[in-house]
PDB file of N, CA and C in Angstrom:
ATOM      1  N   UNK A   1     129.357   9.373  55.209  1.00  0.00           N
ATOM      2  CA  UNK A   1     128.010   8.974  55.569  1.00  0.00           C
ATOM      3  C   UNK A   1     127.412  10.008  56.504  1.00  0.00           C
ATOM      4  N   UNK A   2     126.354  10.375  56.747  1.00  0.00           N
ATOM      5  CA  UNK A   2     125.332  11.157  57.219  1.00  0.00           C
ATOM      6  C   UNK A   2     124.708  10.418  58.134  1.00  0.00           C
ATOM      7  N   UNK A   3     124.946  10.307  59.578  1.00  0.00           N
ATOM      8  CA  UNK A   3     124.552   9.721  60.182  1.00  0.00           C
ATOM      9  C   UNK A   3     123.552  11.148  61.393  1.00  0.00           C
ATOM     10  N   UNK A   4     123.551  12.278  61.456  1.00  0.00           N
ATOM     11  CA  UNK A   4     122.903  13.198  61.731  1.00  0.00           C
ATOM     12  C   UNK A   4     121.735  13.574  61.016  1.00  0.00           C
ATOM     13  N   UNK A   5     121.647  13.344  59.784  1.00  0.00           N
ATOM     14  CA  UNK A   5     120.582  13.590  58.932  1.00  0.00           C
ATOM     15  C   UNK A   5     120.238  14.673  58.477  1.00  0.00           C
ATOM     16  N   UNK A   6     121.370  15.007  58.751  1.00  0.00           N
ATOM     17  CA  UNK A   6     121.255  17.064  57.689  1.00  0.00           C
ATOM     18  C   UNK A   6     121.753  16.394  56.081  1.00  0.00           C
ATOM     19  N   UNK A   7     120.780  16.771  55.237  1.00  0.00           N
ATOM     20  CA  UNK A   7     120.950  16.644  53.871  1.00  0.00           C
ATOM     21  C   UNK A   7     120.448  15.252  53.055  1.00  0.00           C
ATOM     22  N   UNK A   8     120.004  14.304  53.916  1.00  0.00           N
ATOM     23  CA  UNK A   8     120.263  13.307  52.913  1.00  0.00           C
ATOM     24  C   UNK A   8     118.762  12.995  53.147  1.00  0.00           C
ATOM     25  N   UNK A   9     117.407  13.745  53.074  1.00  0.00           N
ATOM     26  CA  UNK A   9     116.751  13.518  52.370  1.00  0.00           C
ATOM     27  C   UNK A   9     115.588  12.737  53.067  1.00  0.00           C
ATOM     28  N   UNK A  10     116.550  11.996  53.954  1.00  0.00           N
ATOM     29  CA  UNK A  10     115.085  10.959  54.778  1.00  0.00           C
ATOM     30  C   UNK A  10     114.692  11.773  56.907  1.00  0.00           C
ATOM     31  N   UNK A  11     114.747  12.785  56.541  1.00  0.00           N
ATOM     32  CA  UNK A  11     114.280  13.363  57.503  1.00  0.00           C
ATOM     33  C   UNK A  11     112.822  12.757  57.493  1.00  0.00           C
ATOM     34  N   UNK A  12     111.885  12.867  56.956  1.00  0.00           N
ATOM     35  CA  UNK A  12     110.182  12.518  57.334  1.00  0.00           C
ATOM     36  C   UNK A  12     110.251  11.099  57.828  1.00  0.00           C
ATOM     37  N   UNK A  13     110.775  10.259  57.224  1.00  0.00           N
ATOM     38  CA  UNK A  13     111.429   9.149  57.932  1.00  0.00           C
ATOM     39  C   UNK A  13     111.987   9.131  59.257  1.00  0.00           C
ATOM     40  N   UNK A  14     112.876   9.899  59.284  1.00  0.00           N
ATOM     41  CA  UNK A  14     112.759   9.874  60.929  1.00  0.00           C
ATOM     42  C   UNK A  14     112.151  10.411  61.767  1.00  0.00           C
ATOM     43  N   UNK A  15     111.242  11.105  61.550  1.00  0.00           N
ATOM     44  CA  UNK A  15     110.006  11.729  61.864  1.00  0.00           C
ATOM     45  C   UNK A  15     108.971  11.236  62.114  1.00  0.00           C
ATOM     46  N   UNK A  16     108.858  10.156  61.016  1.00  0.00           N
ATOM     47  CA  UNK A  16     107.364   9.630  61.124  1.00  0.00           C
ATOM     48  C   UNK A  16     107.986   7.917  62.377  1.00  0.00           C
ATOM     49  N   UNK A  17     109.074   7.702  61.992  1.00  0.00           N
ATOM     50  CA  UNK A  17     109.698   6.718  63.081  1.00  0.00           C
ATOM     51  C   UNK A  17     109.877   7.119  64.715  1.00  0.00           C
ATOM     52  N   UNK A  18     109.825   8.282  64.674  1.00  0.00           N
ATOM     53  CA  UNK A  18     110.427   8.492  65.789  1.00  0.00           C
ATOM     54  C   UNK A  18     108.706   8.711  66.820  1.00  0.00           C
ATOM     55  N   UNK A  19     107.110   8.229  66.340  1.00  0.00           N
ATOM     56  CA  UNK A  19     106.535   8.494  66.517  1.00  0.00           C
ATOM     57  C   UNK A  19     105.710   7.216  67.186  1.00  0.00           C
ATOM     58  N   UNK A  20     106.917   6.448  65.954  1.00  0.00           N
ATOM     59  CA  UNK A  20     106.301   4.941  66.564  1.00  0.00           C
ATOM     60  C   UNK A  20     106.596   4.254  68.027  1.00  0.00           C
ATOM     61  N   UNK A  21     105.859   3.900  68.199  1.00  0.00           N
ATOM     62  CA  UNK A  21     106.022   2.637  69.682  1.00  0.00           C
ATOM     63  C   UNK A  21     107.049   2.157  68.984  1.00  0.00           C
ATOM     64  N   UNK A  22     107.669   1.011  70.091  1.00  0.00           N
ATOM     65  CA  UNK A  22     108.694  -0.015  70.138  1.00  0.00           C
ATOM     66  C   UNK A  22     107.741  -1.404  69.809  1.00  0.00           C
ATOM     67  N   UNK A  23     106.502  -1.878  69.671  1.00  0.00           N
ATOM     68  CA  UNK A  23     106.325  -2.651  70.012  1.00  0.00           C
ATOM     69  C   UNK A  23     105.721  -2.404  68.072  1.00  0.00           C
ATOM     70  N   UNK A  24     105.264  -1.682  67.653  1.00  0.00           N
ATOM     71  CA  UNK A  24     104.882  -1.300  66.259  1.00  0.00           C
ATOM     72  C   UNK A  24     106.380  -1.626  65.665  1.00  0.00           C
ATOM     73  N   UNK A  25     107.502  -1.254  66.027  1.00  0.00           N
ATOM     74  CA  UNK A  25     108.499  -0.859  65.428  1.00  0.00           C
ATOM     75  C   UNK A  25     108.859  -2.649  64.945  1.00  0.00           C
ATOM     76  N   UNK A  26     108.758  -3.123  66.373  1.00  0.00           N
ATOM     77  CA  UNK A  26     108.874  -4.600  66.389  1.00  0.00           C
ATOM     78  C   UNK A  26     108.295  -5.840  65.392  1.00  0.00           C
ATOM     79  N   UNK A  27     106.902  -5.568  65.409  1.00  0.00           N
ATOM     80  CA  UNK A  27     105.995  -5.816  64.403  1.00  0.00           C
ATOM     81  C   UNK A  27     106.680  -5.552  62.822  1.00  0.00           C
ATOM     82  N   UNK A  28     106.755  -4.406  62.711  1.00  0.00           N
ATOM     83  CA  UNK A  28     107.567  -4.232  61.813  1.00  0.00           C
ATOM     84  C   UNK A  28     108.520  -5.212  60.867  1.00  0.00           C
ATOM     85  N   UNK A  29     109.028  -4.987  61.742  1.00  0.00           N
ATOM     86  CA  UNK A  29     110.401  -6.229  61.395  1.00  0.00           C
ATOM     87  C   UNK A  29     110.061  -7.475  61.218  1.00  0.00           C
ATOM     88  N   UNK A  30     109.405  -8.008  62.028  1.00  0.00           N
ATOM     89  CA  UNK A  30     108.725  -9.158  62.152  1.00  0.00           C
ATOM     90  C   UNK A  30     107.742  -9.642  60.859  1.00  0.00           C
ATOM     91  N   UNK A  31     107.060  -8.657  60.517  1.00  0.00           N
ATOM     92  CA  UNK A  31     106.288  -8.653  59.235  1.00  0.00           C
ATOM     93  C   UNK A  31     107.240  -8.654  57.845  1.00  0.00           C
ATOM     94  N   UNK A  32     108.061  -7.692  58.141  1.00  0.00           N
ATOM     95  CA  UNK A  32     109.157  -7.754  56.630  1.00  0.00           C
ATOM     96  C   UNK A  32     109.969  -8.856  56.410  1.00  0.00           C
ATOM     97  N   UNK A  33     110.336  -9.747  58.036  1.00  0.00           N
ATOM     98  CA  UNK A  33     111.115 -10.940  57.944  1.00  0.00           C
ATOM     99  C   UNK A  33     110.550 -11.729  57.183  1.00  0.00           C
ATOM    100  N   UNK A  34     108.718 -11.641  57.460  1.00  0.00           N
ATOM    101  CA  UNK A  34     107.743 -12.907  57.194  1.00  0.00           C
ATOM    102  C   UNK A  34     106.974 -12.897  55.997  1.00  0.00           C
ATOM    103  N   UNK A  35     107.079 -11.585  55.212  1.00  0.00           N
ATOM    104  CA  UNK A  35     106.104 -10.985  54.356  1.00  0.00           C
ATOM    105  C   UNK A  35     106.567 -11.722  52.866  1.00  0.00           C
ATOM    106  N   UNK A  36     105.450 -11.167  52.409  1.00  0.00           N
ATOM    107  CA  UNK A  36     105.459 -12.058  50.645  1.00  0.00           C
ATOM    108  C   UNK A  36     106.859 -11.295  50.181  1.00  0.00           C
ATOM    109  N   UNK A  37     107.268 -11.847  48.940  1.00  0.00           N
ATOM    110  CA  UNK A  37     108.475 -11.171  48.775  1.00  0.00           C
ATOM    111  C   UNK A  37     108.286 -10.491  47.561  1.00  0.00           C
ATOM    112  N   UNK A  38     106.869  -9.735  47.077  1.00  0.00           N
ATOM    113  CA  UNK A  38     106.850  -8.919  46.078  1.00  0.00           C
ATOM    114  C   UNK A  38     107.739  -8.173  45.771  1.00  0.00           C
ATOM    115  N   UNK A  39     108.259  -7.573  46.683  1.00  0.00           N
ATOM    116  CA  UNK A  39     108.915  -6.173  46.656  1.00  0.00           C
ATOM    117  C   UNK A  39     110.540  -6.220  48.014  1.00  0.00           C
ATOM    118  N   UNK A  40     110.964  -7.344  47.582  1.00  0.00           N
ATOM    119  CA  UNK A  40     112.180  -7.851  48.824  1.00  0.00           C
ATOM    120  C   UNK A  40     113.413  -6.741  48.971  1.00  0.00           C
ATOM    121  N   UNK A  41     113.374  -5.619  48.248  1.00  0.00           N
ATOM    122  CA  UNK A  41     114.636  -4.874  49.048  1.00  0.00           C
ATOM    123  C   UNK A  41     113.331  -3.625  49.683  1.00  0.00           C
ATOM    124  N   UNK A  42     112.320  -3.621  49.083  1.00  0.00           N
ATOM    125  CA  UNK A  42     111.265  -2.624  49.908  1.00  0.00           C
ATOM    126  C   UNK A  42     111.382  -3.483  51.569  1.00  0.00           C
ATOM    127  N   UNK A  43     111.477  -4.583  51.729  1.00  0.00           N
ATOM    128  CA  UNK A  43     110.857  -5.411  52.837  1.00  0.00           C
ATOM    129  C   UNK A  43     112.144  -5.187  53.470  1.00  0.00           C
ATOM    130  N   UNK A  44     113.432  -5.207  53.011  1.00  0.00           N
ATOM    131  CA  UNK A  44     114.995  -5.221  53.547  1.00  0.00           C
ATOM    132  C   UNK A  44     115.336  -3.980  54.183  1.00  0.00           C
ATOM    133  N   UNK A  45     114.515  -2.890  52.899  1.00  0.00           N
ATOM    134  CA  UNK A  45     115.017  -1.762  53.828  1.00  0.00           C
ATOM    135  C   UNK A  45     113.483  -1.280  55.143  1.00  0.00           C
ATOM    136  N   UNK A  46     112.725  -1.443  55.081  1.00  0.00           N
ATOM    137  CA  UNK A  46     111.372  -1.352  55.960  1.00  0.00           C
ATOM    138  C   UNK A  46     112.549  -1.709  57.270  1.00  0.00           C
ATOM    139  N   UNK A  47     113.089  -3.116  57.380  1.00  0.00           N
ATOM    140  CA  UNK A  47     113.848  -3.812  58.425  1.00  0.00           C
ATOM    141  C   UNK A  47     114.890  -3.144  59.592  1.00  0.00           C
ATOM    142  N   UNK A  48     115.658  -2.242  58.103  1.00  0.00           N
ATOM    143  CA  UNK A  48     116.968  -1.648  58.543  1.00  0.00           C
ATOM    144  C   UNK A  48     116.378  -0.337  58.934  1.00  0.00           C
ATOM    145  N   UNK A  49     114.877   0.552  58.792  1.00  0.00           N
ATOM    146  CA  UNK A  49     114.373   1.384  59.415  1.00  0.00           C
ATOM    147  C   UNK A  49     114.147   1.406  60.525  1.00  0.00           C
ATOM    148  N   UNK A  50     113.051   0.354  60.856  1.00  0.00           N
ATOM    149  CA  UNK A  50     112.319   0.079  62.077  1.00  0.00           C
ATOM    150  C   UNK A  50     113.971  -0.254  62.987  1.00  0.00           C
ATOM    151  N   UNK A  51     115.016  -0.882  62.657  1.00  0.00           N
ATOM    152  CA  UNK A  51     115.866  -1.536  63.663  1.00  0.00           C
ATOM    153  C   UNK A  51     116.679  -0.242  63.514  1.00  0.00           C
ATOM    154  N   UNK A  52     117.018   0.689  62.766  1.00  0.00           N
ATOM    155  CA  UNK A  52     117.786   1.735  63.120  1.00  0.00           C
ATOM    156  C   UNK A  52     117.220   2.601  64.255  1.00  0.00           C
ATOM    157  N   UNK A  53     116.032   2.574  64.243  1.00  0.00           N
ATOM    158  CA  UNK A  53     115.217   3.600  65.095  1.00  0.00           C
ATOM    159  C   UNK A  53     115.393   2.641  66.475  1.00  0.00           C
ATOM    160  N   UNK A  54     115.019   1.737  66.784  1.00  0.00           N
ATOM    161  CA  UNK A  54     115.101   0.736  67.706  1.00  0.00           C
ATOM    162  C   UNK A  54     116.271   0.912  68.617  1.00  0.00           C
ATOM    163  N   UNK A  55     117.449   0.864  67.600  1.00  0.00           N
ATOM    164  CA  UNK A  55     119.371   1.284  68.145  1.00  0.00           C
ATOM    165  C   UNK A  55     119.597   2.538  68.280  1.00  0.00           C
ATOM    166  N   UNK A  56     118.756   3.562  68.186  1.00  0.00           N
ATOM    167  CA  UNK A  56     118.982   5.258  68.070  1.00  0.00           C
ATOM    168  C   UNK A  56     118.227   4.971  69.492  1.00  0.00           C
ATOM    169  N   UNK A  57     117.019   4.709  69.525  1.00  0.00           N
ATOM    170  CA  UNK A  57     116.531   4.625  71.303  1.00  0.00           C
ATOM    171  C   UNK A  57     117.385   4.071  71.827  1.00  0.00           C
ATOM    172  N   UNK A  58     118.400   3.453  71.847  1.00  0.00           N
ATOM    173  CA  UNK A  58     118.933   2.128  72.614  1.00  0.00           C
ATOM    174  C   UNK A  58     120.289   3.125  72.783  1.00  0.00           C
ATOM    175  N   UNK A  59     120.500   4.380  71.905  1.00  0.00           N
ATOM    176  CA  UNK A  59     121.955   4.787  72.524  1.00  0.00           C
ATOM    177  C   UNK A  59     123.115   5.019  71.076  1.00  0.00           C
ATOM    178  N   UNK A  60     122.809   3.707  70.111  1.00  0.00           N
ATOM    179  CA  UNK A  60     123.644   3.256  69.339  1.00  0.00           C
ATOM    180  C   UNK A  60     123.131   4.170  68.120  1.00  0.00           C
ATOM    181  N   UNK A  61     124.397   4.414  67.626  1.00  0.00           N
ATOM    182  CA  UNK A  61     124.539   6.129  66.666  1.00  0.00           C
ATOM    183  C   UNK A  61     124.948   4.844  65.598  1.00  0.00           C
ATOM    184  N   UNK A  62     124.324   4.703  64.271  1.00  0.00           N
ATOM    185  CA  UNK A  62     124.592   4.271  63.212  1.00  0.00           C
ATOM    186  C   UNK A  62     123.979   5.090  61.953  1.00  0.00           C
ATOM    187  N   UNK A  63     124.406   5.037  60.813  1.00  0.00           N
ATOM    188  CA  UNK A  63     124.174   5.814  59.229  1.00  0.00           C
ATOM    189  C   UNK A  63     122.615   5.048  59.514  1.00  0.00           C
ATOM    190  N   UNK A  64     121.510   6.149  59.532  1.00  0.00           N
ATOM    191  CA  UNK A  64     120.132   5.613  58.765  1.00  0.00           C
ATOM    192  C   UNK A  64     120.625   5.276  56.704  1.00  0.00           C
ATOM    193  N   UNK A  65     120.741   4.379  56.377  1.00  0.00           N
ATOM    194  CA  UNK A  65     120.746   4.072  54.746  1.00  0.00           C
ATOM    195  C   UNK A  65     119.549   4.783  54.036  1.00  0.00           C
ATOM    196  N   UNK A  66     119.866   5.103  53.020  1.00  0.00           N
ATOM    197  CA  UNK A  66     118.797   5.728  52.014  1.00  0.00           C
ATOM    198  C   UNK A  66     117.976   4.049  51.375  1.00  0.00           C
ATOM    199  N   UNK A  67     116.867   4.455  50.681  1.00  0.00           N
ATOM    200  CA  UNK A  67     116.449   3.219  50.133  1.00  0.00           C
ATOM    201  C   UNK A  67     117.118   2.390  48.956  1.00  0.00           C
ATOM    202  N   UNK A  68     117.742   3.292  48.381  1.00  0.00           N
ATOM    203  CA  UNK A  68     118.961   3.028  47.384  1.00  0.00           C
ATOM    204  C   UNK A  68     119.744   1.925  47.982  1.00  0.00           C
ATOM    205  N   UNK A  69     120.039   1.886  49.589  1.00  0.00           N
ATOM    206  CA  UNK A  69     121.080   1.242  49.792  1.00  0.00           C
ATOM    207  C   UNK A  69     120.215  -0.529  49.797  1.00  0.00           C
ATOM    208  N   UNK A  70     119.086  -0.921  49.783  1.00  0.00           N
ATOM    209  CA  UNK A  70     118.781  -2.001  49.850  1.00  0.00           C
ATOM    210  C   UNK A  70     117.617  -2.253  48.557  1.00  0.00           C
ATOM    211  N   UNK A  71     116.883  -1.128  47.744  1.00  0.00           N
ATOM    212  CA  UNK A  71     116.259  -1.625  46.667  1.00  0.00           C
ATOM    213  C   UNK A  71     116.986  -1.502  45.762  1.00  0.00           C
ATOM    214  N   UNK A  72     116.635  -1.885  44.496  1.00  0.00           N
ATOM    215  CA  UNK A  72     117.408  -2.424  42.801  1.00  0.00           C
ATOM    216  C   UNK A  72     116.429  -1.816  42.616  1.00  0.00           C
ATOM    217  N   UNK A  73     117.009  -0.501  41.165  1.00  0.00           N
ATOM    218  CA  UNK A  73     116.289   0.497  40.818  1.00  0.00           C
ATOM    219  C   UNK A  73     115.026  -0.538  39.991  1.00  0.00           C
ATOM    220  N   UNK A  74     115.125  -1.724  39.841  1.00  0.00           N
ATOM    221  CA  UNK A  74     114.116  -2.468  38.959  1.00  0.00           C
ATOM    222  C   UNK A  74     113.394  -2.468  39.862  1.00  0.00           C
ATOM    223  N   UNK A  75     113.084  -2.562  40.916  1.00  0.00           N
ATOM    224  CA  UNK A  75     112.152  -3.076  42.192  1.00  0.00           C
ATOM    225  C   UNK A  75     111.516  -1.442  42.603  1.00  0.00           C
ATOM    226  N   UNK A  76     112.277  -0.060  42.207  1.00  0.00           N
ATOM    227  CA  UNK A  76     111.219   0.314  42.501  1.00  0.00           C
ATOM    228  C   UNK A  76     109.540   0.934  42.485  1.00  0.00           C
ATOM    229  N   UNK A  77     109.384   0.787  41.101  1.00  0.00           N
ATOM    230  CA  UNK A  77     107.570   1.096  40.804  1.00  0.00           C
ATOM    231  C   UNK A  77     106.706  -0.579  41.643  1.00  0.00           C
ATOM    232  N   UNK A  78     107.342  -0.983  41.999  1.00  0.00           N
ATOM    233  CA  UNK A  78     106.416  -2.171  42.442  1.00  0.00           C
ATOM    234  C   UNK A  78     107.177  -1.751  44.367  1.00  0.00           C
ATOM    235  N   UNK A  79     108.446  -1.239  44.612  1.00  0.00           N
ATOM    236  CA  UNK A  79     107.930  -1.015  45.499  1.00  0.00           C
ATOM    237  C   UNK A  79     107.459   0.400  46.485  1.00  0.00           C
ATOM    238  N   UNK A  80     107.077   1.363  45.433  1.00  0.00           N
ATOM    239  CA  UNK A  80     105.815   2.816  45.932  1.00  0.00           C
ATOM    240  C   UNK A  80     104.743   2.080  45.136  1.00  0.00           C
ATOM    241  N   UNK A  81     104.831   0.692  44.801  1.00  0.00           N
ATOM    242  CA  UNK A  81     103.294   0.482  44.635  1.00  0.00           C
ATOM    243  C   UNK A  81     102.990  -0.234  46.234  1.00  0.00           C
ATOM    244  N   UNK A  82     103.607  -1.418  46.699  1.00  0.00           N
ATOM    245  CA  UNK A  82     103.629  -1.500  48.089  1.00  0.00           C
ATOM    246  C   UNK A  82     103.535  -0.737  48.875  1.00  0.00           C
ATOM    247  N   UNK A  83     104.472   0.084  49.207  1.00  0.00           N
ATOM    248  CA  UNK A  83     104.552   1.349  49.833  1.00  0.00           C
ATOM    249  C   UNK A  83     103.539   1.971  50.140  1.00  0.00           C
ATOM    250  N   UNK A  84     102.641   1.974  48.581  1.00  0.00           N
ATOM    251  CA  UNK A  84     101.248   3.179  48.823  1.00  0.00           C
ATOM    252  C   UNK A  84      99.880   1.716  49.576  1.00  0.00           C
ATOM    253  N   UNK A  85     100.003   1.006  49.085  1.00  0.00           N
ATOM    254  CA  UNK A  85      99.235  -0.472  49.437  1.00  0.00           C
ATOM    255  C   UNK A  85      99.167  -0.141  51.220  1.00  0.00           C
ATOM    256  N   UNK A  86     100.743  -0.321  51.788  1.00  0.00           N
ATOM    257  CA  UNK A  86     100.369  -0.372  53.318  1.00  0.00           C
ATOM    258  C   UNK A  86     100.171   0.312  53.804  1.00  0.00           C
ATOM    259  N   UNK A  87     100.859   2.089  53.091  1.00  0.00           N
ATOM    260  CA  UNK A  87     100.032   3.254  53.886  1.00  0.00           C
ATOM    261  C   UNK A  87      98.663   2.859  53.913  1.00  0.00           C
ATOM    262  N   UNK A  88      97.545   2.781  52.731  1.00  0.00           N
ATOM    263  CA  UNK A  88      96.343   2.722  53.017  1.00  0.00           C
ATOM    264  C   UNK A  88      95.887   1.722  53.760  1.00  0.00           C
ATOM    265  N   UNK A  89      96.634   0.633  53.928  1.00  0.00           N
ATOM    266  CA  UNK A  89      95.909  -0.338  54.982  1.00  0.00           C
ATOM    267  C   UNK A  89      95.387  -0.275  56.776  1.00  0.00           C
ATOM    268  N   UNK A  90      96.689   0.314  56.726  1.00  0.00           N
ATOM    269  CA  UNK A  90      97.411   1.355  58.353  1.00  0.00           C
ATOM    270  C   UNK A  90      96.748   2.128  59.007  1.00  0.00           C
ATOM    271  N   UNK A  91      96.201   3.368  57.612  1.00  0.00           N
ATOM    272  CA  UNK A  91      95.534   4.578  57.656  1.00  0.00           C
ATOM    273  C   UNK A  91      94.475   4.353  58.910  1.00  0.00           C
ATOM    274  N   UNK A  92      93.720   3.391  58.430  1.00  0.00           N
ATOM    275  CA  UNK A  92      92.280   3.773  59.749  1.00  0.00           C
ATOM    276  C   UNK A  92      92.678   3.209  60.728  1.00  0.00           C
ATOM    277  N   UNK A  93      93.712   2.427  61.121  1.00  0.00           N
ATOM    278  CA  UNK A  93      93.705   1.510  62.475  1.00  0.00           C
ATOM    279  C   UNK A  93      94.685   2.239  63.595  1.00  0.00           C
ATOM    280  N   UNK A  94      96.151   2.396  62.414  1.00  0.00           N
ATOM    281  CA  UNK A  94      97.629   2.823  63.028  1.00  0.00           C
ATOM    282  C   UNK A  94      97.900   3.816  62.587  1.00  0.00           C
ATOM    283  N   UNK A  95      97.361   4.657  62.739  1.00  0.00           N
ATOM    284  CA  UNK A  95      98.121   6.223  61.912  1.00  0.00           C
ATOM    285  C   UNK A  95      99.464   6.609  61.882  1.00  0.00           C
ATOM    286  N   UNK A  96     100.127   6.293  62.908  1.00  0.00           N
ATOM    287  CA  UNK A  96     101.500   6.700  62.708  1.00  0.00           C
ATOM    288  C   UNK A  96     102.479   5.684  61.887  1.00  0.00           C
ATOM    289  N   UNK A  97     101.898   4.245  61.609  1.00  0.00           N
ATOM    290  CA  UNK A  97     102.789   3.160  60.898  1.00  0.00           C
ATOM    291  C   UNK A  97     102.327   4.092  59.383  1.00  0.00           C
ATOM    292  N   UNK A  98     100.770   4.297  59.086  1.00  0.00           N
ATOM    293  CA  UNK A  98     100.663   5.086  58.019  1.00  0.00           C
ATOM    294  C   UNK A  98     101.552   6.385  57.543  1.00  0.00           C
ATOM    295  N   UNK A  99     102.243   6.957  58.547  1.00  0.00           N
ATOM    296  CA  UNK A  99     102.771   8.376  58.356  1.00  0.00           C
ATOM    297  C   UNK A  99     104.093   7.841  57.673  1.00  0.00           C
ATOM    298  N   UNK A 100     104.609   6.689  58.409  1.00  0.00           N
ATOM    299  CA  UNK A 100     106.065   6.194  58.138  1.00  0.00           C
ATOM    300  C   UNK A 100     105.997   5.615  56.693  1.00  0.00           C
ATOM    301  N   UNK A 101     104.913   5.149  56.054  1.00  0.00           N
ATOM    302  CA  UNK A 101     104.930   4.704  54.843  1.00  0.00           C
ATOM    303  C   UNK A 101     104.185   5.476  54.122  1.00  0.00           C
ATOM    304  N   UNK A 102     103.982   6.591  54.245  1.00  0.00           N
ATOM    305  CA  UNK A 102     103.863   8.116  53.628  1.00  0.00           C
ATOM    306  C   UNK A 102     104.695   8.349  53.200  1.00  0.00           C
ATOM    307  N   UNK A 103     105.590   8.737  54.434  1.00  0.00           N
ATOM    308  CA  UNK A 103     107.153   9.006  54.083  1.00  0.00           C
ATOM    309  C   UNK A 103     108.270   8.069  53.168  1.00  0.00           C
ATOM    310  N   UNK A 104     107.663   6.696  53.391  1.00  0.00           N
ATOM    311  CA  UNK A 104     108.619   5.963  52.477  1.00  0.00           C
ATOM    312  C   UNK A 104     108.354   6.257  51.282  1.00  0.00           C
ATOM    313  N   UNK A 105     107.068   6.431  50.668  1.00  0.00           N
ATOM    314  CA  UNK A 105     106.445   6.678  49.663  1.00  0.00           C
ATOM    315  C   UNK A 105     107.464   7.930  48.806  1.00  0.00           C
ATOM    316  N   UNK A 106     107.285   9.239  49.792  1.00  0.00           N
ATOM    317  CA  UNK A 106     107.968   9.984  49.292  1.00  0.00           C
ATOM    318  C   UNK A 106     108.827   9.982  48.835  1.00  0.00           C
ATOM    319  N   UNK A 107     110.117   9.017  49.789  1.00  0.00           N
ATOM    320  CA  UNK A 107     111.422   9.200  49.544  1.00  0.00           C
ATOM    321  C   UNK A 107     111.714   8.031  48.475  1.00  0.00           C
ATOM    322  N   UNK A 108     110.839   7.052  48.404  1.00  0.00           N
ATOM    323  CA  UNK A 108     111.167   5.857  46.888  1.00  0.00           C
ATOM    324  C   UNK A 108     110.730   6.638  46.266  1.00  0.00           C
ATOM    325  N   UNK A 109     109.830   7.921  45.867  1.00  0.00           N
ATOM    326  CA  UNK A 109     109.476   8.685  44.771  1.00  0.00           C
ATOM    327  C   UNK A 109     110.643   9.450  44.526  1.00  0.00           C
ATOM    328  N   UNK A 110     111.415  10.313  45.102  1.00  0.00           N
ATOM    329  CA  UNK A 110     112.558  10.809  45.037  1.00  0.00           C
ATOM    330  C   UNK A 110     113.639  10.027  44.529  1.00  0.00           C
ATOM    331  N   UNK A 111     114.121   8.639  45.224  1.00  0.00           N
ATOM    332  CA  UNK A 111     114.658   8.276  44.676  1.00  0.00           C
ATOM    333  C   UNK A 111     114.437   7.848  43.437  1.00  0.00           C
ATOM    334  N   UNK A 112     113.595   6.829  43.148  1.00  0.00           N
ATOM    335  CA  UNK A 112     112.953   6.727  41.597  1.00  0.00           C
ATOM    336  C   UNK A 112     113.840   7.659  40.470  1.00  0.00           C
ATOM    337  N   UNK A 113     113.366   9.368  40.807  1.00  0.00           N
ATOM    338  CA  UNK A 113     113.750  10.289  39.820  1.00  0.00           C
ATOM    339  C   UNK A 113     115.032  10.316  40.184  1.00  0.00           C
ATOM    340  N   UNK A 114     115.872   9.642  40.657  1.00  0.00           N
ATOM    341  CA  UNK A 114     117.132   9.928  40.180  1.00  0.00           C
ATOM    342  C   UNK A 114     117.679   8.698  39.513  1.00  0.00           C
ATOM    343  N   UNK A 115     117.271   8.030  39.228  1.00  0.00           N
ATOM    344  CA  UNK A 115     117.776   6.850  38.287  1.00  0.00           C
ATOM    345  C   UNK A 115     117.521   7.165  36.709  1.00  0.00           C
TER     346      UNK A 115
END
């Protein structure tokens, strides 16, 4: 496991996380706990983002998971259709929650092509 993040791809991810408040990050979670379940391993892994970043401030060194590790390749065109949905919602209010689901965007597009 790659818990440094040389190679595996979700660098902008931690990039665009590492930009967020704690209190956005929080929200976060809170929203994916509570959210419709269109797209439920998009919402599972959103969770294990925001709370990895949360435990990386906090000290605690754990594997960031790829999106692979919580979506079913069936779930994902519905979820970079989500994905692209909350970037644009974000965009004018929260720019940096927008950057992070930029980046998710990217990396469910990446993954996508390898299935």
């Amino acid at each position: 496991m790659l818990s440094c993040g040389m190679g595996d791809g979700l660098d902008g991810i931690r990039a665009a996380l590492a930009a967020i408040g704690d209190d956005e990050l929080r929200a976060l979670i809170a929203t994916a706990n509570g959210g419709p379940q269109a797209a439920p391993g998009l919402l599972a892994w959103i969770e294990h983002v925001a709370d990895w970043e949360l435990h990386r401030r906090g000290g605690l060194d754990f594997p960031l998971q790829p999106p692979a590790a919580a979506i079913d390749p069936s779930e994902d065109a519905a979820s970079i259709a989500a994905a692209t949905v909350l970037r644009q919602q974000f965009a004018p209010d929260v720019p940096t929650v927008a950057a992070l689901f930029a980046a998710i965007v990217g990396a469910l597009a990446g993954n996508a092509t390898r299935h």
